[in-house]
Protein backbone atom coordinates (compact mmCIF):
# COMPACT_ATOMS: atom_id res chain seq x y z
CA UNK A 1 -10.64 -9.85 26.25
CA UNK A 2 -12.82 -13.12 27.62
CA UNK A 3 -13.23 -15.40 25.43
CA UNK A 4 -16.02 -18.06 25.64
CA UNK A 5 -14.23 -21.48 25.38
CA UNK A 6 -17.17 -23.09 25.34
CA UNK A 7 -19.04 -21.47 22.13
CA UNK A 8 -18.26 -24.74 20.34
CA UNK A 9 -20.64 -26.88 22.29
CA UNK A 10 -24.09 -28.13 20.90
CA UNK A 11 -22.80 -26.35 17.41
CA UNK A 12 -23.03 -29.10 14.22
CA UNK A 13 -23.23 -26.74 11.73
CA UNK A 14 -19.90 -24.28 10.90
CA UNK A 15 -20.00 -21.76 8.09
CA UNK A 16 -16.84 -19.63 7.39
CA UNK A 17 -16.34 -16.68 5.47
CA UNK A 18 -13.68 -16.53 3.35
CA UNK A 19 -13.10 -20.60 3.63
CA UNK A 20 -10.14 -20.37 1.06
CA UNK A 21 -7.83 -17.93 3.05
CA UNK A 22 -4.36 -18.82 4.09
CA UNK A 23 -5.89 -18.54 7.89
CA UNK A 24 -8.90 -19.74 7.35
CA UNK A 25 -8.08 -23.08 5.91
CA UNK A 26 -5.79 -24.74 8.90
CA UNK A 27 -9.14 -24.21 11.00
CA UNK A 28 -11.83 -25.47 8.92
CA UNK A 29 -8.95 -28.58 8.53
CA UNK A 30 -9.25 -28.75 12.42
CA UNK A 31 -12.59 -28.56 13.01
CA UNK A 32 -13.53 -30.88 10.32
CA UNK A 33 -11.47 -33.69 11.50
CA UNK A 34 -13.05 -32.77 14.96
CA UNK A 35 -16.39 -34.02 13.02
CA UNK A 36 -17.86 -30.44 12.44
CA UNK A 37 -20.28 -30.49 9.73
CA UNK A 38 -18.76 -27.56 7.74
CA UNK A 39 -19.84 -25.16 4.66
CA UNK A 40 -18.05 -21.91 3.35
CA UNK A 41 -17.65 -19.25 1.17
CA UNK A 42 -14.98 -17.26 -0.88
CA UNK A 43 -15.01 -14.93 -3.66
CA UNK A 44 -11.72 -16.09 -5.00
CA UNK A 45 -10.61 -19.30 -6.26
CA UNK A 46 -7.03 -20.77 -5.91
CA UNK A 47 -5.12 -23.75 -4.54
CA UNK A 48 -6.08 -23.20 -0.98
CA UNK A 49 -9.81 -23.07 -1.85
CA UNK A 50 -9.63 -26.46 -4.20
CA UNK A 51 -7.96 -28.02 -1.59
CA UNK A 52 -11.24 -27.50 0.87
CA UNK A 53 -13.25 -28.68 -1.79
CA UNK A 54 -11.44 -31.71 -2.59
CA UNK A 55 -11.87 -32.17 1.58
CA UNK A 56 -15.46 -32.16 0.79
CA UNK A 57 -16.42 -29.13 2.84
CA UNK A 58 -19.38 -27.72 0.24
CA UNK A 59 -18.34 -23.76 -0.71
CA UNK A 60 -20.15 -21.21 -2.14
CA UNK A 61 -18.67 -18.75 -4.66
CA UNK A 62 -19.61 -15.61 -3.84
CA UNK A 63 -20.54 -14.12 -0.39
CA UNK A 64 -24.64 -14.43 -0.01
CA UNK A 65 -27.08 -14.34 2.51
CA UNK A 66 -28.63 -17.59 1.60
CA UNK A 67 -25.17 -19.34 2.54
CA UNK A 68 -25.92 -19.36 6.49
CA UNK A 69 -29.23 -20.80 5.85
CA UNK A 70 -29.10 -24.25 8.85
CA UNK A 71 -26.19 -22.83 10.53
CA UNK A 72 -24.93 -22.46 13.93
CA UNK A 73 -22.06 -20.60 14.19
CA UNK A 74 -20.27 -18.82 11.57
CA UNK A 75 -16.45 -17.70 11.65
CA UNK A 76 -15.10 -15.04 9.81
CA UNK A 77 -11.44 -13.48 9.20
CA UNK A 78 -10.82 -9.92 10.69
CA UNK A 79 -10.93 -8.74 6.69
CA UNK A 80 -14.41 -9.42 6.28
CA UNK A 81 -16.91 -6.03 6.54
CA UNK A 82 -19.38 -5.43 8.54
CA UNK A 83 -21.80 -5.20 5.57
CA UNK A 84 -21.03 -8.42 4.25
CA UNK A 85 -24.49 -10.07 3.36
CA UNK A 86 -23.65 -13.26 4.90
CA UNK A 87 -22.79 -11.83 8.79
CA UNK A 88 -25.74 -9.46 8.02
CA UNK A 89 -28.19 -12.15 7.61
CA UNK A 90 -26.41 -14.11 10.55
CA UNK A 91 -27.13 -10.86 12.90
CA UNK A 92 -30.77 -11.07 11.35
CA UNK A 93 -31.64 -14.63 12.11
CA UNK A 94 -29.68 -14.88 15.88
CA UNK A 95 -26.64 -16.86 14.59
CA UNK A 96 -23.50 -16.92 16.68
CA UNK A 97 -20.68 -15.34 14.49
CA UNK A 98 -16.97 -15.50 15.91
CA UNK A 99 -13.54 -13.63 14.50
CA UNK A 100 -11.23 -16.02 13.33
CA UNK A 101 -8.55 -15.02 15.59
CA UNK A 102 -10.75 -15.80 18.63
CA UNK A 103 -11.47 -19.45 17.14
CA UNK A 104 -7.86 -19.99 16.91
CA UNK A 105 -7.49 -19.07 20.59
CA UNK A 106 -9.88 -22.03 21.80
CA UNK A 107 -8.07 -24.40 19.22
CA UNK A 108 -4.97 -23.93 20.65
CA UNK A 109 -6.58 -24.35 24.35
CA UNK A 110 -7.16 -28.03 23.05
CA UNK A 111 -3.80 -29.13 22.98
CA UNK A 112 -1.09 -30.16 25.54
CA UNK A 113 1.74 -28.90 23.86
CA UNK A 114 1.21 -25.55 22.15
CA UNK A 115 3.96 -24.02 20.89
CA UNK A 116 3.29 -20.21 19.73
CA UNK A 117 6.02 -18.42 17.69
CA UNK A 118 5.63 -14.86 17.56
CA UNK A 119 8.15 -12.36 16.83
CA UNK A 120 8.53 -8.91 14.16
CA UNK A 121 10.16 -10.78 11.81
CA UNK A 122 10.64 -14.98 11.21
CA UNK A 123 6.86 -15.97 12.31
CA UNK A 124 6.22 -18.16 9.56
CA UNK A 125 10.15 -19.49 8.84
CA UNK A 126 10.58 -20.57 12.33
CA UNK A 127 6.77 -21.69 12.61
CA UNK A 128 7.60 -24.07 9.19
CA UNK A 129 10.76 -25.49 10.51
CA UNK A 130 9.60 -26.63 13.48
CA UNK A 131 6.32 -28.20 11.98
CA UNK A 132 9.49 -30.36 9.65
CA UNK A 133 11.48 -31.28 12.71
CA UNK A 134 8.14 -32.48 14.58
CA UNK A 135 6.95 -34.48 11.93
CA UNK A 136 9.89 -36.40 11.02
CA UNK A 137 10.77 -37.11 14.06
CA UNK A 138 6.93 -39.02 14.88
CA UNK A 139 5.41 -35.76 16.69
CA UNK A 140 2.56 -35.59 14.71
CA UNK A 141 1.96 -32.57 14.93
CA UNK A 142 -1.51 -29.77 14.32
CA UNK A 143 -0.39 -27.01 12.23
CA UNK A 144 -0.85 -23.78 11.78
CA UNK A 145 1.35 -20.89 10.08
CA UNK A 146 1.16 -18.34 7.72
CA UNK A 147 2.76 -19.34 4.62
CA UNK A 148 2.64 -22.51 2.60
CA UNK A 149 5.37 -25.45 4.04
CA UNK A 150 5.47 -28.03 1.31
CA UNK A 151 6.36 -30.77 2.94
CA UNK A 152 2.61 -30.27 4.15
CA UNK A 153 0.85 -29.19 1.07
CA UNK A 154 0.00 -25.68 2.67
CA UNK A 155 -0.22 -23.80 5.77
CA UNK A 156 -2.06 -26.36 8.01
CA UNK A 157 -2.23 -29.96 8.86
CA UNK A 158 -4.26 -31.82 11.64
CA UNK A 159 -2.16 -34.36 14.02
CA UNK A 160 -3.78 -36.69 16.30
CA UNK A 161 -0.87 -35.88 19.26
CA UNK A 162 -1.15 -33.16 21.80
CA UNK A 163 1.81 -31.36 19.66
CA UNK A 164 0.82 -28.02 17.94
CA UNK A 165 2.86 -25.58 16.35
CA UNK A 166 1.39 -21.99 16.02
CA UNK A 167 2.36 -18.90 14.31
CA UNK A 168 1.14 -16.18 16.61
CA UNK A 169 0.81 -13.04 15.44
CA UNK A 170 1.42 -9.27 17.15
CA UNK A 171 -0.91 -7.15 14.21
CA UNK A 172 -3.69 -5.72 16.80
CA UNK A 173 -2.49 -8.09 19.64
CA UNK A 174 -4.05 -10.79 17.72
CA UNK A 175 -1.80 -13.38 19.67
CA UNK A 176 -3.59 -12.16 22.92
CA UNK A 177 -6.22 -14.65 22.06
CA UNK A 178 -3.90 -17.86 21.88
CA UNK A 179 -3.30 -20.15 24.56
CA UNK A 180 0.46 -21.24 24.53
CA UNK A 181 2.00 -24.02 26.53
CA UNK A 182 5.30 -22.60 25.10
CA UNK A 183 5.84 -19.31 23.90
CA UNK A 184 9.04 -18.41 21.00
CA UNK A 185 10.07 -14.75 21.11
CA UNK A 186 12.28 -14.81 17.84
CA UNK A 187 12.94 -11.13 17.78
CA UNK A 188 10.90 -7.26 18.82
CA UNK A 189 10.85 -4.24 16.49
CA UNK A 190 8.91 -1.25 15.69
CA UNK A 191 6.45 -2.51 13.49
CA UNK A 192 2.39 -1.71 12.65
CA UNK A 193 2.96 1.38 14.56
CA UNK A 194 -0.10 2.85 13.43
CA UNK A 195 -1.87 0.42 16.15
CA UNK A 196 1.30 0.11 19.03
CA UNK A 197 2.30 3.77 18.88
CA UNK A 198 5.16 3.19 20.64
CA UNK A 199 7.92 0.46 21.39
CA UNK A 200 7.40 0.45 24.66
CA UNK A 201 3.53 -0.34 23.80
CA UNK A 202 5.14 -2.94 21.45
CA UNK A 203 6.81 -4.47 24.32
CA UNK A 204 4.87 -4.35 26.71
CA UNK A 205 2.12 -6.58 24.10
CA UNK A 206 4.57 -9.22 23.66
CA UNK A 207 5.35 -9.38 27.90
CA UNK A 208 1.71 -10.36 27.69
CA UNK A 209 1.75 -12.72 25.56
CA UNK A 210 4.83 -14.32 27.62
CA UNK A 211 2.78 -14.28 30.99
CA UNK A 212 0.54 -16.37 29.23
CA UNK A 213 2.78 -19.58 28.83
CA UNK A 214 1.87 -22.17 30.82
CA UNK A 215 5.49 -23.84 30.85
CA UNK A 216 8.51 -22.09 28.95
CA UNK A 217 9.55 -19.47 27.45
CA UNK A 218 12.07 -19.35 24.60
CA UNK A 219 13.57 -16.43 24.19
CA UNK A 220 16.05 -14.71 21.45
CA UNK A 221 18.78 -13.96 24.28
CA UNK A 222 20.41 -11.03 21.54
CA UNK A 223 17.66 -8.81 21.17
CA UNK A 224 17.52 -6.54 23.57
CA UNK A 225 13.48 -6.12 23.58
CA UNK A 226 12.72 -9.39 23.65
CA UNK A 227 14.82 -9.93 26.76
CA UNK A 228 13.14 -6.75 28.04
CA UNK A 229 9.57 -7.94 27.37
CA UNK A 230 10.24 -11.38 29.52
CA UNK A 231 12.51 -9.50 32.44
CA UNK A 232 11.48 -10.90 35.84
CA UNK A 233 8.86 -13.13 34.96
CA UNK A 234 8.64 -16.35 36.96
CA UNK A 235 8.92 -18.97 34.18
CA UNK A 236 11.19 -21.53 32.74
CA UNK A 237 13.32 -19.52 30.05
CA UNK A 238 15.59 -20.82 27.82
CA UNK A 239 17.74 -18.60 25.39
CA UNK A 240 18.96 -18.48 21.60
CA UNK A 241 21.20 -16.73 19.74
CA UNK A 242 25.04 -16.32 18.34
CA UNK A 243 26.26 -14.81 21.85
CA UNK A 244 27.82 -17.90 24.08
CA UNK A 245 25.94 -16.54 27.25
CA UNK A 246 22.73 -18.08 25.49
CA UNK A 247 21.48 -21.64 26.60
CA UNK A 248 21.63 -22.47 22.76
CA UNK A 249 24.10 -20.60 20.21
CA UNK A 250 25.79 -20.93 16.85
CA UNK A 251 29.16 -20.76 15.95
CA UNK A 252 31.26 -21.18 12.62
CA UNK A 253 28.40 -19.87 10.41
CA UNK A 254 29.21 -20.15 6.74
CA UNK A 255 26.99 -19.72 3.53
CA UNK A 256 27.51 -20.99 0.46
CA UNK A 257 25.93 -21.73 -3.34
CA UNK A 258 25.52 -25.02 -4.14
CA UNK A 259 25.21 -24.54 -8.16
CA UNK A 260 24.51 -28.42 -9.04
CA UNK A 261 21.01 -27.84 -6.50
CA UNK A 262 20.65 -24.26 -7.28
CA UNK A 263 20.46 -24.35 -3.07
CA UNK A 264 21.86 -21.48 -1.08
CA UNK A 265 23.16 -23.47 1.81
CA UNK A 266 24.00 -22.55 5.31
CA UNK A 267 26.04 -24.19 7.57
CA UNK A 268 26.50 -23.81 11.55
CA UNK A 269 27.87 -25.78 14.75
CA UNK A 270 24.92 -26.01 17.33
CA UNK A 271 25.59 -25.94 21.06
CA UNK A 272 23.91 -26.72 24.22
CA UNK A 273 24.84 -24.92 26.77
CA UNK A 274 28.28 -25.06 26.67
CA UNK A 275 28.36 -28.45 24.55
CA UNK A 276 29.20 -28.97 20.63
CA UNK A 277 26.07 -31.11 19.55
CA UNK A 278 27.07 -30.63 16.00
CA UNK A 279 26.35 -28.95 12.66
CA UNK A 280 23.45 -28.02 11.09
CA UNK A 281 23.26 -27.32 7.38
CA UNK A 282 19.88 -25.11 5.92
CA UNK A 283 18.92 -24.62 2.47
CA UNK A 284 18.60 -20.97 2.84
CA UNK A 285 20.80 -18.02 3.54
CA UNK A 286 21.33 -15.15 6.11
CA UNK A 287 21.96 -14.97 9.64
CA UNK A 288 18.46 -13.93 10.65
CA UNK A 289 17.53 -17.64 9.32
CA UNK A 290 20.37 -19.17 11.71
CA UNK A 291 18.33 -17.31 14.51
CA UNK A 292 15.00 -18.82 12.99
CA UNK A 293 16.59 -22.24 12.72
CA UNK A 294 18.33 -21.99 16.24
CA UNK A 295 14.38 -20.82 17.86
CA UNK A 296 13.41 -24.43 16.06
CA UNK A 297 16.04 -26.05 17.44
CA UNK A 298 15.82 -24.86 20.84
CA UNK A 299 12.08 -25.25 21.16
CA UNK A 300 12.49 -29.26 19.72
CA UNK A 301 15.16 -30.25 21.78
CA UNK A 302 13.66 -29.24 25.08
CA UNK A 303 10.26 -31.03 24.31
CA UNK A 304 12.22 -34.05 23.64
CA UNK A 305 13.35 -34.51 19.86
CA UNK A 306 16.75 -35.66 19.65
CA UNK A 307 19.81 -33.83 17.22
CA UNK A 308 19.97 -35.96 14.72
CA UNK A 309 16.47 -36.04 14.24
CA UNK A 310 16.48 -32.17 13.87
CA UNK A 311 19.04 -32.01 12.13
CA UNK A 312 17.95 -34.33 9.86
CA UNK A 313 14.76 -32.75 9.55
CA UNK A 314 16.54 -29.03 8.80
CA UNK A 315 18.72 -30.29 6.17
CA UNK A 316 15.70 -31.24 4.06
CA UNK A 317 13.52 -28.64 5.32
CA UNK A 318 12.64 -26.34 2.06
CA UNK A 319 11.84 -22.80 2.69
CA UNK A 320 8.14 -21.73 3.60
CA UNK A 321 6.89 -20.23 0.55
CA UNK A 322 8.18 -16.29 -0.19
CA UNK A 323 11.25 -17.12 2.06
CA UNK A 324 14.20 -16.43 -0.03
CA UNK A 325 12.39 -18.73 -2.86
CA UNK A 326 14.86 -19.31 -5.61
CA UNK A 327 11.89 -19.61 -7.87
CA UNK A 328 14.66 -20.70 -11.35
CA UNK A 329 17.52 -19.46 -13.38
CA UNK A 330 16.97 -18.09 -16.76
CA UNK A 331 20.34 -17.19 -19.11
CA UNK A 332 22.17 -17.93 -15.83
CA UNK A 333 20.21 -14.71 -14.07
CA UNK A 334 19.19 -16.24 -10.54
CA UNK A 335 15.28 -15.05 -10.30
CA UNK A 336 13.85 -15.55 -6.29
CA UNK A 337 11.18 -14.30 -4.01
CA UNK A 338 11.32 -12.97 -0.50
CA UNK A 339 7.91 -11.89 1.96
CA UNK A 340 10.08 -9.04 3.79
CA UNK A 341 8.41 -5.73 4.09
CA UNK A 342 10.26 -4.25 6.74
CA UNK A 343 13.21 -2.54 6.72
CA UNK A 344 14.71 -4.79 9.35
CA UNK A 345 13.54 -7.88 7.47
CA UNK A 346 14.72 -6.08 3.83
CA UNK A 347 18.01 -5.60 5.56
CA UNK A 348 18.41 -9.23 6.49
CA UNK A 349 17.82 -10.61 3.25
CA UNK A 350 19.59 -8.05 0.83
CA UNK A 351 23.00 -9.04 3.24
CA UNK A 352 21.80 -12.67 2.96
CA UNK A 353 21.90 -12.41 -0.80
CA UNK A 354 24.98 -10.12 -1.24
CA UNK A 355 27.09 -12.51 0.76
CA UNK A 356 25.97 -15.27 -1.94
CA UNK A 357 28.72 -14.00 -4.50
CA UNK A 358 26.43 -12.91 -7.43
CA UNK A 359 27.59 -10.28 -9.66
CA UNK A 360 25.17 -7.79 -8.80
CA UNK A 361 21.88 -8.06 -6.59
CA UNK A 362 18.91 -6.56 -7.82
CA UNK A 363 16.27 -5.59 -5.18
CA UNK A 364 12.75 -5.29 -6.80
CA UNK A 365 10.39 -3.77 -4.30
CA UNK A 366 6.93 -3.46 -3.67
CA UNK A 367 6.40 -0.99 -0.48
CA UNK A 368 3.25 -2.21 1.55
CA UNK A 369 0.77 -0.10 3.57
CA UNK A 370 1.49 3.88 3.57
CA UNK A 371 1.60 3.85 7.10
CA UNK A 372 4.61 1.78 7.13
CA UNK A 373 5.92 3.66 4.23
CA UNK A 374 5.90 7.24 5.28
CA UNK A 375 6.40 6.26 9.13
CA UNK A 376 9.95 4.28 7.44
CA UNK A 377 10.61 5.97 4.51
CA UNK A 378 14.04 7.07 5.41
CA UNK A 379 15.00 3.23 7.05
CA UNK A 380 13.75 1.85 3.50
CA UNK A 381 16.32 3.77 1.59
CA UNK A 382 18.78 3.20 3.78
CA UNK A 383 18.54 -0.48 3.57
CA UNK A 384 17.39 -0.97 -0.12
CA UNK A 385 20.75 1.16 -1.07
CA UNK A 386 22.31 -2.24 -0.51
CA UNK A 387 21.68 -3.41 -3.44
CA UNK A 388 23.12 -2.84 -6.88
CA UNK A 389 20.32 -2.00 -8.50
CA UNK A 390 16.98 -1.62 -7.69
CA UNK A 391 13.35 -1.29 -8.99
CA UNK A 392 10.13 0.33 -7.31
CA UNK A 393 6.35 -0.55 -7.52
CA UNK A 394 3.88 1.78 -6.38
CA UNK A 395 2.46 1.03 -2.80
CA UNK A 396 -0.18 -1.17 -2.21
CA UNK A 397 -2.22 0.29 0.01
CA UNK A 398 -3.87 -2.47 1.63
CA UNK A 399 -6.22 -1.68 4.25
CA UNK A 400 -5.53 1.68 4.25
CA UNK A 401 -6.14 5.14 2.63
CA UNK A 402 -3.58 7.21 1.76
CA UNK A 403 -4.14 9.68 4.23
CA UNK A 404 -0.19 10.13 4.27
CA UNK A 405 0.45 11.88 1.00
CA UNK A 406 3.00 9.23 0.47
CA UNK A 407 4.48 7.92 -3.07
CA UNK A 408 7.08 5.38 -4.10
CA UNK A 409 8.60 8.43 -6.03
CA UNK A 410 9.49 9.80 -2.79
CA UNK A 411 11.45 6.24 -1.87
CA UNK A 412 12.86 6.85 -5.33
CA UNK A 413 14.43 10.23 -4.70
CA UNK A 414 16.37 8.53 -1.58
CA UNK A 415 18.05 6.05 -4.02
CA UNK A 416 20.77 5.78 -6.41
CA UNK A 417 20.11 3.56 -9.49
CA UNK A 418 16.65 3.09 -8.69
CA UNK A 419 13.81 2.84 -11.14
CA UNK A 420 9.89 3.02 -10.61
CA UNK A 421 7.54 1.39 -12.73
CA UNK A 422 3.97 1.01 -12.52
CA UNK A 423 3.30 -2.57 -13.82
CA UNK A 424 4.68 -5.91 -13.22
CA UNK A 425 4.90 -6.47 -16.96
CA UNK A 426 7.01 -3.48 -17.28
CA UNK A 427 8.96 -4.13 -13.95
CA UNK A 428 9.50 -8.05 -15.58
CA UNK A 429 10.85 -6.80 -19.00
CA UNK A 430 12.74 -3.65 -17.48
CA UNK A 431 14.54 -7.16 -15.93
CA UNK A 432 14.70 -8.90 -18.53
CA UNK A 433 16.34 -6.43 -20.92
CA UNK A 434 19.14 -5.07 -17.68
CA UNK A 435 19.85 -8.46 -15.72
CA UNK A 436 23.11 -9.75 -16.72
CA UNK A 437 24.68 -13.21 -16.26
CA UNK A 438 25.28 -14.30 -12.95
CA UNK A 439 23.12 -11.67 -11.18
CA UNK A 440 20.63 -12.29 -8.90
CA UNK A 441 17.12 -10.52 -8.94
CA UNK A 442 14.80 -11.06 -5.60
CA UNK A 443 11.46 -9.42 -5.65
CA UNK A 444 10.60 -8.13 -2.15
CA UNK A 445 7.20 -7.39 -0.35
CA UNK A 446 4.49 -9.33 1.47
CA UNK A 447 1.76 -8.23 -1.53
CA UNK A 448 1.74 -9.15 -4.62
CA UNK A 449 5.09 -8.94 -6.02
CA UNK A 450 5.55 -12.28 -6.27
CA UNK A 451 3.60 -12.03 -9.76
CA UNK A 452 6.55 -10.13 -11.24
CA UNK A 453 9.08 -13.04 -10.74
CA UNK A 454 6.76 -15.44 -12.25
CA UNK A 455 6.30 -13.09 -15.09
CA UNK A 456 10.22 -12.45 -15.46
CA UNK A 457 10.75 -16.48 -15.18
């Protein structure tokens, strides 16, 4: 794809589409501090939208044509339709529109120092530490990821340094549009088949993306795939992971609960290539977050942070939002909140949480897309039978029709002590009434799910 870097110039007036999304916001953050006269639109309200408002950015709720009346350019997210009457109107009067993805592309051309973390699984985790360790340790770094850090009030900030920290995404080879300095490979595995086809497609997308780095690659040295996708190439690579053979590794990994905090704490010794540089304690659990926390590591230490600095910064990093989010304890039932959706990433954080000593885990689930459903069904069940108990939500469908015939019943008749229920008031009382003391109940899903451990709380 070519993109035009240089769609930008002569352009004073900006108008996105959907101002108040997750994605959308880090730019419109950008560009406004870039002095971009900016406007926008949503139809829903929420945090991220108020906090564009209280930027001063003028919205518009509710998508009409009216709204790209004096603009120049207008940027939309890859979920907006073709019939939406404000990129109609655009096409009518000759204005300029450009895909949010693309945008991001040229902002990340800006900068010196781009890292870009991609990966199946860790994206945002790894994305969010690294944003910590660079700003306490005077990086000052741009930010943007895909889940809300709160250290920075949401999922973007704007630095004044040539740092940036990127979460780059495979979904439709969406990170083919960035320009990294540095690209993070945290991890490859069949996921949104329904676009790759096949792993070797899947691969062969992320090798790429890793041509594409202008000065390093860091690379998870354990995963076979990644280390596949970045075989041969001609660039600085540095490697991660618990094997010694890895330019950075863990060792001594140990988890615990610390009950005064209500933390879930885990502890590692970091080395350098052969040298003990010391430990490093998280507030999170499960080995797939040592590998997240290592890729941080790895990438801040060779662009010059120092250990204690980032180990500093990890200790009183809190997790990204939906990242193993102990969200309370009510009548000493441990309620939290996790984003995974694949069975790789379910698998991860049901070991993460069964390590923790609770009496029982329960695994409330929310299956998303029935692509990923039917194409996984048999992977789901294998990994939600992990748990002690869990609970079902029908699919959300997304973007997608249910071409597939597929139904959470038919997860349901994989499991053992499994119950479906159609509502998140019934899923939170179904809790309520079955949850015993000292259990520990983590919803699961990257929709909506969320909702049902706020209702349970």
């Amino acid at each position: 794809m070519t993109i035009d870097y240089n769609i930008l110039e002569g352009k004073k007036h900006i108008h996105f589409i959907g101002i108040g999304g997750s994605g959308m916001y880090p730019l419109a953050q950008i560009l406004f501090a870039k002095g971009y006269n900016l406007s926008g639109s949503d139809n829903n309200t929420g945090d991220t939208l108020n906090a564009v408002i209280n930027m001063g950015i003028p919205v518009t709720l509710g998508h009409k044509a009216e709204n790209v009346d004096g603009a120049d350019l207008i940027v939309h997210s890859a979920a907006i339709m073709k019939d939406n009457p404000e990129l109609v109107a655009a096409r009518e009067k000759g204005i300029p529109t450009i895909e949010r993805s693309i945008l991001l592309g040229i902002v990340t051309s800006w900068y010196d120092n781009a890292v870009c973390i991609c990966g199946t699984h860790g994206k945002t985790t790894a994305s969010s530490m690294l944003t910590q360790i660079y700003m306490q340790s005077d990086f000052d770094p741009t930010t943007v990821i895909g889940g809300k850090l709160e250290l920075i009030g949401g999922s973007g900030r704007v630095g004044e340094s040539e740092n940036m920290v990127c979460e780059a995404c495979e979904y439709v080879d969406t990170f083919l549009k960035l320009s990294p300095d540095i690209a993070v490979i945290l991890n490859i595995d069949e996921d949104h088949m329904e676009y790759f086809k096949t792993l070797d497609n899947l691969i062969a997308s992320f090798r790429k993306f890793s041509e594409m780095a202008s000065k390093m690659l860091i690379v998870n040295g354990d995963d076979a795939n990644s280390l596949k996708a970045v075989e041969g190439l001609n660039k600085k690579t540095v490697t991660f992971g618990l094997d010694e053979k890895n330019d950075y590794y863990a060792k001594e990994i140990k988890s615990e609960v610390c009950h005064k905090t209500h933390s879930l704490l885990t502890k590692f010794d970091l080395y350098q290539r052969g040298a003990l540089l010391g430990e490093i304690t998280i507030k999170i659990p499960g080995k797939h977050n040592v590998y997240n926390a290592l890729a941080a590591c790895a990438t801040a230490l060779e662009t010059g942070v120092s250990f204690d600095a980032l180990a500093a910064a990890l200790f009183e990093f809190k997790s990204a939002a939906r990242r193993f989010d102990v969200l309370g304890i009510r009548g000493g039932v441990t309620i939290a909140d996790d984003y995974a959706h694949h069975p790789a990433e379910l698998e991860a954080t049901l070991k993460a949480a069964l390590s923790l000593g609770f009496n029982k885990v329960w695994a409330v689930f929310q299956p998303f897309t029935f692509s990923r459903t039917a194409m996984l069904l048999d992977d789901f069940a294998k990994v939600l039978s992990l748990a002690d108990r869990v609970v079902l939500t029908p699919i959300m469908g997304s973007r997608e029709i249910n071409t597939y015939g597929i139904d959470s019943r038919h997860l349901q008749d994989k499991l053992e002590n499994c119950t479906l229920l159609e509502t998140f008031e019934e899923v939170a009382e179904f809790i309520k009434q079955n949850a015993e003391k000292d259990d520990l109940v983590i919803t699961l899903g990257c929709g909506d799910i969320y909702k049902a451990a706020k209702l349970m709380l």
